[in-house]
Protein backbone atom coordinates (compact mmCIF):
# COMPACT_ATOMS: atom_id res chain seq x y z
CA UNK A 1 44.84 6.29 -141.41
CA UNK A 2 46.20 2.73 -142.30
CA UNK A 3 49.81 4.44 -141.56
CA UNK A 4 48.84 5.66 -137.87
CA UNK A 5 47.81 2.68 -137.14
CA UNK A 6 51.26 1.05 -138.16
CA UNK A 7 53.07 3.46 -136.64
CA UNK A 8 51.30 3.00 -133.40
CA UNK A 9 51.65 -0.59 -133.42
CA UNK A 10 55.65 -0.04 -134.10
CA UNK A 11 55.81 2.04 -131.20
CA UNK A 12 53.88 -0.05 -128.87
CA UNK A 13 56.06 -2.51 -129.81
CA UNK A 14 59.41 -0.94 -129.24
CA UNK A 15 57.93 0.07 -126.21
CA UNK A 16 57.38 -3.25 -124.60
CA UNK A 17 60.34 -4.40 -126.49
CA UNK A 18 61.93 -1.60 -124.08
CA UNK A 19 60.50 -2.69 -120.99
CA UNK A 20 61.58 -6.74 -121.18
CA UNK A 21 64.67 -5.74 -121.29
CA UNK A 22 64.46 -3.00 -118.78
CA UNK A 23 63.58 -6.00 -116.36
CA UNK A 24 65.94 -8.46 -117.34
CA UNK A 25 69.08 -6.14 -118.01
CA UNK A 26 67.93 -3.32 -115.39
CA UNK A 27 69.42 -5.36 -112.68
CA UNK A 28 72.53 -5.48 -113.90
CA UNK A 29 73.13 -1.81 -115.17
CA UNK A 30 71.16 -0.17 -112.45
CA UNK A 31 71.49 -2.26 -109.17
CA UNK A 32 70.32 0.50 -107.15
CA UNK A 33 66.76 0.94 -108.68
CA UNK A 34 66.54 -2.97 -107.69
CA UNK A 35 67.75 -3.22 -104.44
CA UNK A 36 65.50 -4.26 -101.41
CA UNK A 37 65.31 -1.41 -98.83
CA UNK A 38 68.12 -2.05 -96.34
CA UNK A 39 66.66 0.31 -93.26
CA UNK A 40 64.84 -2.07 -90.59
CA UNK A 41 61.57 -0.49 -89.43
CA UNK A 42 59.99 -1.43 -86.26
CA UNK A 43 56.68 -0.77 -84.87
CA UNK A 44 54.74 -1.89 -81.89
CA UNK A 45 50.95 -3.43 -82.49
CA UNK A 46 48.88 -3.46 -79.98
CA UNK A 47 46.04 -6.43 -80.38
CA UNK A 48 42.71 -5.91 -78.56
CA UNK A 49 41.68 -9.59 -77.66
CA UNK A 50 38.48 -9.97 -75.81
């Protein structure tokens, strides 16, 4: 049982290990998963006031 728990922990810790450096290096490697939408979208709003 002691052993699932390690191995658990390990992984958990890879895993967010993983994801740091998803967000710091994903930028540069994969600039296209980052990017800000680039299409302009425009809608009218109509306010009722009284």
């Amino acid at each position: 049982m002691w052993r699932l728990i390690k191995v658990l922990f390990f992984l958990c810790l890879i895993a967010a290990v993983v994801l740091v450096g998803y967000a710091y290096l994903g930028p540069i490697f994969f600039p296209a998963d980052f990017a800000a939408p680039t299409s302009e979208f425009n809608q009218p709003v109509v306010l009722e006031t009284e």
